[in-house]
N, C-alpha and C. Protein backbone atom coordinates (compact mmCIF):
# COMPACT_ATOMS: atom_id res chain seq x y z
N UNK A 1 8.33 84.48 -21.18
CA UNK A 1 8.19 84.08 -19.81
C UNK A 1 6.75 83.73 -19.48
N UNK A 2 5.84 84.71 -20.00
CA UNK A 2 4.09 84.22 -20.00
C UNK A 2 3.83 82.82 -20.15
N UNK A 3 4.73 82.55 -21.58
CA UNK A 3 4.19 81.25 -21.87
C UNK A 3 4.47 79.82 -21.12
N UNK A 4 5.94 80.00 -20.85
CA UNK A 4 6.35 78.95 -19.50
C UNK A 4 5.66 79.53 -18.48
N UNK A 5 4.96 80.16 -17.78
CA UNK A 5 3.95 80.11 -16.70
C UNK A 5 3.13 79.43 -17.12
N UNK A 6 2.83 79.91 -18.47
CA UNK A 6 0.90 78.93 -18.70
C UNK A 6 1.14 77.37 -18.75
N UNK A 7 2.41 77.72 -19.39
CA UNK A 7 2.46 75.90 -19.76
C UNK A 7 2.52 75.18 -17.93
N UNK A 8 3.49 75.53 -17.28
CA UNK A 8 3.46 75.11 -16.32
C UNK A 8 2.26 74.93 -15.95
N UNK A 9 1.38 75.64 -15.28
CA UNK A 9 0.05 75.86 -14.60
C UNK A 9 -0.67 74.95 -15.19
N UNK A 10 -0.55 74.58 -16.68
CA UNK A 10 -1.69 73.66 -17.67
C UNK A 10 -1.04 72.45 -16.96
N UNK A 11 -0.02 72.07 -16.83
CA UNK A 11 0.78 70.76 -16.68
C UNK A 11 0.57 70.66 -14.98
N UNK A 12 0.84 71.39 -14.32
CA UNK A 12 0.42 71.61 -12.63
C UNK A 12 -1.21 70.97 -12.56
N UNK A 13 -2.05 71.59 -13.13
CA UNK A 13 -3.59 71.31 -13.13
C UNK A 13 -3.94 70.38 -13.57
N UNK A 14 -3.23 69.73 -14.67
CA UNK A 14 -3.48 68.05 -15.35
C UNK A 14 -3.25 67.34 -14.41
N UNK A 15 -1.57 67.18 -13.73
CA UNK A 15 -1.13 66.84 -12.97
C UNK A 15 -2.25 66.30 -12.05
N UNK A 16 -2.82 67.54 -11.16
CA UNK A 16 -3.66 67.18 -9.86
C UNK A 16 -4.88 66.36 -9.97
N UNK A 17 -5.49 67.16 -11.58
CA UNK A 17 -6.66 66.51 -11.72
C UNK A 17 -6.77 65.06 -12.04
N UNK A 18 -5.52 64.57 -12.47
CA UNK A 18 -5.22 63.21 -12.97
C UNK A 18 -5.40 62.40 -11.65
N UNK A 19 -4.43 62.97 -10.72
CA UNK A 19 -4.46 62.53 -9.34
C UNK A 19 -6.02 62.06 -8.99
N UNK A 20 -6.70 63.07 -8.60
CA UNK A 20 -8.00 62.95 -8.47
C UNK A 20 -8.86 61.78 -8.97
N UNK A 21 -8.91 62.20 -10.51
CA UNK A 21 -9.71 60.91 -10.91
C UNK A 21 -8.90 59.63 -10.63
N UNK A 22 -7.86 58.65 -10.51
CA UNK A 22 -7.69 57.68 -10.14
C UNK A 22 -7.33 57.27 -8.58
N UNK A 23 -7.43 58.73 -7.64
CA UNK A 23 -7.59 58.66 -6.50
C UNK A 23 -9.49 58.30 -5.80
N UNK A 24 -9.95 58.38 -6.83
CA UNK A 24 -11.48 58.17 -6.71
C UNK A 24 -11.70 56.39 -7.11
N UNK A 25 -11.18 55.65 -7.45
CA UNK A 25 -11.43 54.56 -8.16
C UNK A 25 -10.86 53.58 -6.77
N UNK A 26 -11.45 52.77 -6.39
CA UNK A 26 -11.50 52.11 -4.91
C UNK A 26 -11.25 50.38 -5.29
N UNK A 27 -11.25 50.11 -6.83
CA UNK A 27 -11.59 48.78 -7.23
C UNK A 27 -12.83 48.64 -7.38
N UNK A 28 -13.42 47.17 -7.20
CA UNK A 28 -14.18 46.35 -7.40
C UNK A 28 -15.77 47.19 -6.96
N UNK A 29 -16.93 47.85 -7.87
CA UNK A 29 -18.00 48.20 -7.15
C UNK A 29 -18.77 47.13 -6.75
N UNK A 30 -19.10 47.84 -5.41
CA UNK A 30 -19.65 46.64 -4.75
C UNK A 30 -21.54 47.40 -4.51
N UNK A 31 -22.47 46.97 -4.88
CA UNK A 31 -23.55 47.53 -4.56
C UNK A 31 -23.95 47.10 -3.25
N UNK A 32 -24.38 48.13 -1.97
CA UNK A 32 -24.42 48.28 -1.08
C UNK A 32 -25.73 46.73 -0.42
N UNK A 33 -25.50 45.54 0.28
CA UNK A 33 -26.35 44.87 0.61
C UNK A 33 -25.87 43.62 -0.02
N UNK A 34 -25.26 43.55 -1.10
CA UNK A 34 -24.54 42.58 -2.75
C UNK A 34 -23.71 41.68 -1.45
N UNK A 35 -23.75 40.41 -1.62
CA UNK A 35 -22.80 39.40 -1.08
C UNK A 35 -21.85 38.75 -2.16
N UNK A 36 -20.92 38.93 -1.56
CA UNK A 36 -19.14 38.73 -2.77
C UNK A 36 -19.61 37.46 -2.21
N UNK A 37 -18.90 36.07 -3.14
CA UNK A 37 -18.45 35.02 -2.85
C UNK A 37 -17.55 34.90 -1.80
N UNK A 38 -17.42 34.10 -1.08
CA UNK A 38 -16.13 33.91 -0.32
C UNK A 38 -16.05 35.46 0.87
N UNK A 39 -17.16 36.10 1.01
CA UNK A 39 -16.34 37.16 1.51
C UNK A 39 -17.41 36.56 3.48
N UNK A 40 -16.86 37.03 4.27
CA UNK A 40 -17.28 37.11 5.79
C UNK A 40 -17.82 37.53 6.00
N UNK A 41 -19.33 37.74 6.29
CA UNK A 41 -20.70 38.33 6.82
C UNK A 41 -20.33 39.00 8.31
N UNK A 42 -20.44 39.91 8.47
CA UNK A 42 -20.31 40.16 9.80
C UNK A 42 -21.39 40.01 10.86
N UNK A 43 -21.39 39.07 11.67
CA UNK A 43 -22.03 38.43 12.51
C UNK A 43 -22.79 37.28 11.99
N UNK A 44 -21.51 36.60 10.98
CA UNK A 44 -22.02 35.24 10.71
C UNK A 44 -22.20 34.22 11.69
N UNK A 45 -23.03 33.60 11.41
CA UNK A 45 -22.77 32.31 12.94
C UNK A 45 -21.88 31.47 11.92
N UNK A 46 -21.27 30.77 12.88
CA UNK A 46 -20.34 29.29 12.31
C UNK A 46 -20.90 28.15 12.83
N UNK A 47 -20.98 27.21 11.87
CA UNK A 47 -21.89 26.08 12.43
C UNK A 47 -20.73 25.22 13.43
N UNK A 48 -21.61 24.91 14.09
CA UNK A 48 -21.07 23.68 15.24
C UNK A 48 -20.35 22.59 14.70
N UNK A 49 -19.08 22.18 15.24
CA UNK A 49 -18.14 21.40 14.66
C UNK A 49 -16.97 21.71 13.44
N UNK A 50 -17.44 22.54 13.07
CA UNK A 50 -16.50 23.43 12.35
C UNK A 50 -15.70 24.32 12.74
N UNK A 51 -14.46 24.51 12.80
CA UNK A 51 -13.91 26.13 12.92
C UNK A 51 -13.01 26.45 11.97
N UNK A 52 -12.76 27.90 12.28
CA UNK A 52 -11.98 28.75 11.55
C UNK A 52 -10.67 28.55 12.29
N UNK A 53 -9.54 28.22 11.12
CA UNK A 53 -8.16 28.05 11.07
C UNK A 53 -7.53 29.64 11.61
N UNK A 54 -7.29 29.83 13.49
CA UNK A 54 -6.76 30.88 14.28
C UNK A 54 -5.68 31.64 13.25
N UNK A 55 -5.75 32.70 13.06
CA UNK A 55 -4.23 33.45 12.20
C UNK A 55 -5.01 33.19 10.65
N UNK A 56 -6.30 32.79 10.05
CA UNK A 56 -6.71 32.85 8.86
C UNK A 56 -7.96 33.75 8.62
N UNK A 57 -7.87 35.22 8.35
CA UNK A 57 -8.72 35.99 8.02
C UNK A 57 -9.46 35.80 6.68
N UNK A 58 -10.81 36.42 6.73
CA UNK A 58 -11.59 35.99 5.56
C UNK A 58 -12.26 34.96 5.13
N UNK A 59 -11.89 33.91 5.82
CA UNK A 59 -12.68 32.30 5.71
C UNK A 59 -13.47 32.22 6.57
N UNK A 60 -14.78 31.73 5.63
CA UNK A 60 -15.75 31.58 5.93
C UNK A 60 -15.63 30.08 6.46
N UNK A 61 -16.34 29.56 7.70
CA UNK A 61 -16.41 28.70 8.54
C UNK A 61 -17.11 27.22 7.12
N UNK A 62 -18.02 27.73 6.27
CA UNK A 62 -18.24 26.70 5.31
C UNK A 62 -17.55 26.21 3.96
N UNK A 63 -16.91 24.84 4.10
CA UNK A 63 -16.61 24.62 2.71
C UNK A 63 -17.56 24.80 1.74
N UNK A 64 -17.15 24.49 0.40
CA UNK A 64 -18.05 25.06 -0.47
C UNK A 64 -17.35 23.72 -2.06
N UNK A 65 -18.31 23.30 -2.97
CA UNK A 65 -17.81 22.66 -3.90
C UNK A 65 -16.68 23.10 -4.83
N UNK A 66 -15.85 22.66 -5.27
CA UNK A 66 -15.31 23.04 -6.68
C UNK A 66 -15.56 23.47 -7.58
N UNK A 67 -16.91 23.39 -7.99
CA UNK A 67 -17.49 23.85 -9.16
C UNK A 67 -17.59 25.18 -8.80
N UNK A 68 -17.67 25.61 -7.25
CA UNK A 68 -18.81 27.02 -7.05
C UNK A 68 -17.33 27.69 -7.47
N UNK A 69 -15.96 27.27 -7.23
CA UNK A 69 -14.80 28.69 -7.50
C UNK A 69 -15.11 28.74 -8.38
N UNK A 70 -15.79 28.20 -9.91
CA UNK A 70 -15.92 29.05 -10.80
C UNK A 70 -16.47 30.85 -10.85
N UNK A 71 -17.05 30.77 -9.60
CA UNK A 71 -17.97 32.06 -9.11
C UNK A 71 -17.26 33.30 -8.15
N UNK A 72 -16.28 32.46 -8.23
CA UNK A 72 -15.84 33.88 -6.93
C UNK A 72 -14.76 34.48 -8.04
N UNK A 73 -14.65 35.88 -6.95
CA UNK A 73 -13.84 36.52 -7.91
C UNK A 73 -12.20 36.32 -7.70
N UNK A 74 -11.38 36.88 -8.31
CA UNK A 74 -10.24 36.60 -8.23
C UNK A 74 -9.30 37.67 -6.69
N UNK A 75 -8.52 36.23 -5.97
CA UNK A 75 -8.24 36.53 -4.77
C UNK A 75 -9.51 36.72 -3.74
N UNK A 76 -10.32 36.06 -3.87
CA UNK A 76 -11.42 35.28 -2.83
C UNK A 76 -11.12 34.50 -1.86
N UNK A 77 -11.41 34.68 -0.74
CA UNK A 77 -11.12 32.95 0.20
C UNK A 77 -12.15 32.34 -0.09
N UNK A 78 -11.12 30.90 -0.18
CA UNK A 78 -11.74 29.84 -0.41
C UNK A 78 -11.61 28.49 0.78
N UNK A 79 -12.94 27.86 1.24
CA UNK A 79 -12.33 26.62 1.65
C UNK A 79 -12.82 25.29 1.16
N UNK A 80 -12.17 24.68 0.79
CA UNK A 80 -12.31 23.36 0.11
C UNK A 80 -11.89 21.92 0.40
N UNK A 81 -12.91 20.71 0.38
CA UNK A 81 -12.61 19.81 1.16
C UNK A 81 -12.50 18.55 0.29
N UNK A 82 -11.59 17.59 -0.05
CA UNK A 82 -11.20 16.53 -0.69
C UNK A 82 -9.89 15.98 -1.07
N UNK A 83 -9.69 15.72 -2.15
CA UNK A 83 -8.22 14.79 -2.06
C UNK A 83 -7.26 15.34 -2.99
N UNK A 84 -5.97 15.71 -2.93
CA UNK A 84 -5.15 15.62 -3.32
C UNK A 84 -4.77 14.70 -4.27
N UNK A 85 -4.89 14.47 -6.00
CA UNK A 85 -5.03 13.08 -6.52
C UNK A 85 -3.51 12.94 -7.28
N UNK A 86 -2.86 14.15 -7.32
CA UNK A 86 -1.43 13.77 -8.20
C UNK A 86 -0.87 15.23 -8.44
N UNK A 87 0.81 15.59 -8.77
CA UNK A 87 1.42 16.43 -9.24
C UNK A 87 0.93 16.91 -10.52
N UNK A 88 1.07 18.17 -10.61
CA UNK A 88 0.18 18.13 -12.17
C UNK A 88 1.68 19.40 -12.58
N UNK A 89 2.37 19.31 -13.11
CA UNK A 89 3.41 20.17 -13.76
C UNK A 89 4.76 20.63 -13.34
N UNK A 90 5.49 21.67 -13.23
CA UNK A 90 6.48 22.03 -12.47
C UNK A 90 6.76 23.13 -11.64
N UNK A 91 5.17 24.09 -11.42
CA UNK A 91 5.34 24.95 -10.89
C UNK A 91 4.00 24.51 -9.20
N UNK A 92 4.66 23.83 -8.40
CA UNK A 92 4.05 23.56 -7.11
C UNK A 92 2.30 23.34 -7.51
N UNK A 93 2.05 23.17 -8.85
CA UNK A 93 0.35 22.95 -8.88
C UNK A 93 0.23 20.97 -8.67
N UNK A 94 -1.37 20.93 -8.34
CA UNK A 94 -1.66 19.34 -7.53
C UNK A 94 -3.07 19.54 -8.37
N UNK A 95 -3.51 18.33 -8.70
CA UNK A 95 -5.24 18.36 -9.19
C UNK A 95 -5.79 17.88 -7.80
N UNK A 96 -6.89 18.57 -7.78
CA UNK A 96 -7.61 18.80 -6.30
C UNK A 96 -8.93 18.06 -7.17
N UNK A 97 -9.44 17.08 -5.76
CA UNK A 97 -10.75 16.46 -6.54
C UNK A 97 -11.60 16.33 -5.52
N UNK A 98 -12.81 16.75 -5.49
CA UNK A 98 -13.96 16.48 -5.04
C UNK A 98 -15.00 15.96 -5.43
N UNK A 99 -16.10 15.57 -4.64
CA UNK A 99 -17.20 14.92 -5.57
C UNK A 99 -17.76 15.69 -6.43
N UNK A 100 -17.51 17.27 -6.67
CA UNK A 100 -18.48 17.87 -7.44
C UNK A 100 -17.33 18.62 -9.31
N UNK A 101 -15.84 17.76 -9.22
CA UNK A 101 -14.87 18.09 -10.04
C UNK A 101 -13.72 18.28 -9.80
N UNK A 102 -12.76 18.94 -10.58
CA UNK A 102 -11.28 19.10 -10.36
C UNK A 102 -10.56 20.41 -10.21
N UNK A 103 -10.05 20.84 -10.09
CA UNK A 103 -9.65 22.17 -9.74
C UNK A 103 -7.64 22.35 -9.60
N UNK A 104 -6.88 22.81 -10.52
CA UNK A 104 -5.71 22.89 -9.66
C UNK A 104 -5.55 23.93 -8.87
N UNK A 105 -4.79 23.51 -7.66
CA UNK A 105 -4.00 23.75 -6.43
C UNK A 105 -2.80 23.99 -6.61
N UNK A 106 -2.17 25.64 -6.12
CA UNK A 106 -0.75 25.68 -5.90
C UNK A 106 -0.68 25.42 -4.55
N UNK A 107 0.39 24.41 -4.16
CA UNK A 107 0.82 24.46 -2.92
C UNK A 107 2.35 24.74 -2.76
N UNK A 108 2.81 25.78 -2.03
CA UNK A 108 3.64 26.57 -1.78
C UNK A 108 4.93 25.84 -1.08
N UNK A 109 6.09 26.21 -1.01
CA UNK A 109 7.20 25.43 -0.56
C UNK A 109 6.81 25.72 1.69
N UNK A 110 6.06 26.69 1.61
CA UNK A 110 6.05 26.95 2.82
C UNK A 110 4.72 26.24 3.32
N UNK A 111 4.28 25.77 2.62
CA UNK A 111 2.62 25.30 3.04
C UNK A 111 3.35 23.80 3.27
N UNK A 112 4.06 23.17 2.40
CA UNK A 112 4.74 21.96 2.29
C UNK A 112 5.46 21.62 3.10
N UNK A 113 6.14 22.78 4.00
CA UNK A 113 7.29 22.56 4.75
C UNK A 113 6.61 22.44 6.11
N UNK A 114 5.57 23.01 6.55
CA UNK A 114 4.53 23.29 7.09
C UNK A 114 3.97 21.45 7.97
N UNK A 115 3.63 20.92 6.85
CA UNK A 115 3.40 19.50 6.91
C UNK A 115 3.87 18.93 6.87
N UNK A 116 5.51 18.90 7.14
CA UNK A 116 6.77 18.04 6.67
C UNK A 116 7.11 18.29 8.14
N UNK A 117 6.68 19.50 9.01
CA UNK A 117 7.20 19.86 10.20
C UNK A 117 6.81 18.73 11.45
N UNK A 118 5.25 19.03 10.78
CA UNK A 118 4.32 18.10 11.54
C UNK A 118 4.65 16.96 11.49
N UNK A 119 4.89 16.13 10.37
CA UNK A 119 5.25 15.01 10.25
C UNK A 119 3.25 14.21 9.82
N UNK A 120 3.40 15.15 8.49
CA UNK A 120 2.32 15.23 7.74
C UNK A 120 2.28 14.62 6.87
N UNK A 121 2.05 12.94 6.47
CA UNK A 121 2.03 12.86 4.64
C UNK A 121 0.17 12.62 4.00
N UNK A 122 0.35 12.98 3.22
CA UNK A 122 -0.74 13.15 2.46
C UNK A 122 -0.63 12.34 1.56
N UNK A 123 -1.72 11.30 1.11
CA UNK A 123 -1.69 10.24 -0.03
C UNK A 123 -3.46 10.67 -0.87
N UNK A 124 -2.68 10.23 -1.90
CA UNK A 124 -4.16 10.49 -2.58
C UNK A 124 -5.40 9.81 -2.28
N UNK A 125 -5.92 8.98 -1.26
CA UNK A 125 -7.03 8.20 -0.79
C UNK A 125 -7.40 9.04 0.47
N UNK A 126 -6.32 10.08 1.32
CA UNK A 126 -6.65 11.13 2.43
C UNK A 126 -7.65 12.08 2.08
N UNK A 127 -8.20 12.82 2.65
CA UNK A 127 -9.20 13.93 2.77
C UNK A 127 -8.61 14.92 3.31
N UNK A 128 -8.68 15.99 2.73
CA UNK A 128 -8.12 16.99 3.45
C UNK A 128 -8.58 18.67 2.92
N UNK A 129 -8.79 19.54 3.91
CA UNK A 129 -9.43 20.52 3.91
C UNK A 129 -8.42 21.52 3.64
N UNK A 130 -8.74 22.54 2.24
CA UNK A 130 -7.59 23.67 2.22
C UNK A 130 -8.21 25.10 2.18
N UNK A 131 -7.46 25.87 2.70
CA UNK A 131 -7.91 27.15 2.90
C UNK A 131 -7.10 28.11 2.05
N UNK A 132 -7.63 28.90 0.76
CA UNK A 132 -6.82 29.25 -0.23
C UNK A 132 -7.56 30.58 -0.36
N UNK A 133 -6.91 30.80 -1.90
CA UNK A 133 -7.34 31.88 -2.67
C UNK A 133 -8.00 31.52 -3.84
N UNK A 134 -9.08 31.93 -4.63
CA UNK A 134 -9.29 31.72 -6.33
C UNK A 134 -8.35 32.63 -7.21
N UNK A 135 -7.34 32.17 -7.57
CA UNK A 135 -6.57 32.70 -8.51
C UNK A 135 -6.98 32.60 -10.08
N UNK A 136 -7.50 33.54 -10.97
CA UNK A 136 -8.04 33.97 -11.88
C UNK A 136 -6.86 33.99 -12.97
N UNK A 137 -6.19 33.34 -14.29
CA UNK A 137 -4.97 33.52 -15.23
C UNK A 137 -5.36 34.82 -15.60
N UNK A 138 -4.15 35.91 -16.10
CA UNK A 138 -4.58 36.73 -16.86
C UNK A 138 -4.98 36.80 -18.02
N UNK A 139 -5.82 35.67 -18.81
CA UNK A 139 -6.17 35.93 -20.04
C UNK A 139 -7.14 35.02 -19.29
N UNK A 140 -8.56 35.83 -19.86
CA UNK A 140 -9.73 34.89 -19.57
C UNK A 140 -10.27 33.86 -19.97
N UNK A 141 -9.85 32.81 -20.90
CA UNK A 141 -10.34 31.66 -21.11
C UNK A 141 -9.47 30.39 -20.31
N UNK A 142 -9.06 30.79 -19.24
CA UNK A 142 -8.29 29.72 -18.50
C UNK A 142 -8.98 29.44 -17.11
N UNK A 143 -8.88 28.34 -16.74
CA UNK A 143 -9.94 27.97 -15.51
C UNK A 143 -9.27 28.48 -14.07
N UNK A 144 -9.70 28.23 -12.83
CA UNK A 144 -9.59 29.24 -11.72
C UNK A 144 -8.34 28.30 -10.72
N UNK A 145 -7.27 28.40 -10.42
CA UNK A 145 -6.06 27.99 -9.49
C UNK A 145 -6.60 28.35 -8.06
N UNK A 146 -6.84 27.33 -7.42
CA UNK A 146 -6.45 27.76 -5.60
C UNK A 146 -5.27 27.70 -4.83
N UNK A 147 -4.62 28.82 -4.61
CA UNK A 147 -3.63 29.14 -3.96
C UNK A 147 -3.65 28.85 -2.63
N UNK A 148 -3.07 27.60 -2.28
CA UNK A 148 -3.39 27.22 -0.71
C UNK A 148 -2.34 27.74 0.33
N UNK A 149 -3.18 28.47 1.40
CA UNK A 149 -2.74 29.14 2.60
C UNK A 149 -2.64 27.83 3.97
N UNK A 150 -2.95 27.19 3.79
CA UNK A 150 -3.71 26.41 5.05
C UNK A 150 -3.56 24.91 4.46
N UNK A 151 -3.41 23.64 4.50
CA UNK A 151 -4.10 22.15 5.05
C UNK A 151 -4.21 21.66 5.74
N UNK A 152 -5.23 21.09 5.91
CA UNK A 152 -5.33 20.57 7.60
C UNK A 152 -6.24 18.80 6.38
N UNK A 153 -5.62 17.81 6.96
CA UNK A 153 -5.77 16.71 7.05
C UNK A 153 -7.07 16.14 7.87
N UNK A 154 -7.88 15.43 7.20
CA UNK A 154 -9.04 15.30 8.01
C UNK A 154 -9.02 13.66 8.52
């Protein structure tokens, strides 16, 4: 009977302490003052003529190039401004082009339906501003997907 107490108690105390250490782990360290890509300054100004898309948290009032999502981390807001140039596969991805490169874009059946409501078409010679995510593949030698929340047609 001793020994099923101890064992228990050993297995009770692993138990908690296990708890503990991955109840301590918060994600991503952030060193205190450190600016994330893509993340909202609190008491940023927004420049004049620009705004933030009402009901879109986390976006920053400035677009930013294509090249820079190489830099943010994965699930970042992103906003990005240029053209839509063609379907690129079978899972809702678009090659996104700006003057500074290419980038694919998932655009979602609800982002689509969205602009179909409006009575929205988009041609590849349009401009248009998207408000996404940097989606990161899980194996690291694959380039960065923006998951678009938002288009707005310029």
């Amino acid at each position: 009977m001793k020994k099923y107490t101890a064992f228990i108690v050993c297995c009770l105390a692993m138990f908690l302490s296990a708890g503990i250490v991955f109840a301590q782990f918060t994600g991503q360290q952030v060193i205190p003052g450190q600016i994330i890509p893509g993340q909202v300054i609190p008491g940023q100004q927004i420049v004049p003529g620009q705004q933030i898309v009402p009901g879109l948290y986390g976006y920053s009032a400035q677009t930013v190039p294509v090249v820079q999502a190489w830099s943010y981390y994965h699930k970042s807001p992103i906003v990005i401004q240029g053209s839509i140039i063609q379907f690129y596969g079978s899972r809702d991805l678009y090659i996104f082009r700006d003057s500074s490169g290419d980038v694919l874009v998932k655009i979602g059946k609800k982002e689509l339906e969205n602009l179909w409501y409006q009575g929205i078409s988009i041609a590849a010679t349009d401009t248009v501003e998207i408000y996404g995510e940097v989606h990161w593949p899980k194996h690291s030698w694959g380039s960065p997907e923006i998951h678009v929340r938002y288009i707005r047609k310029i």
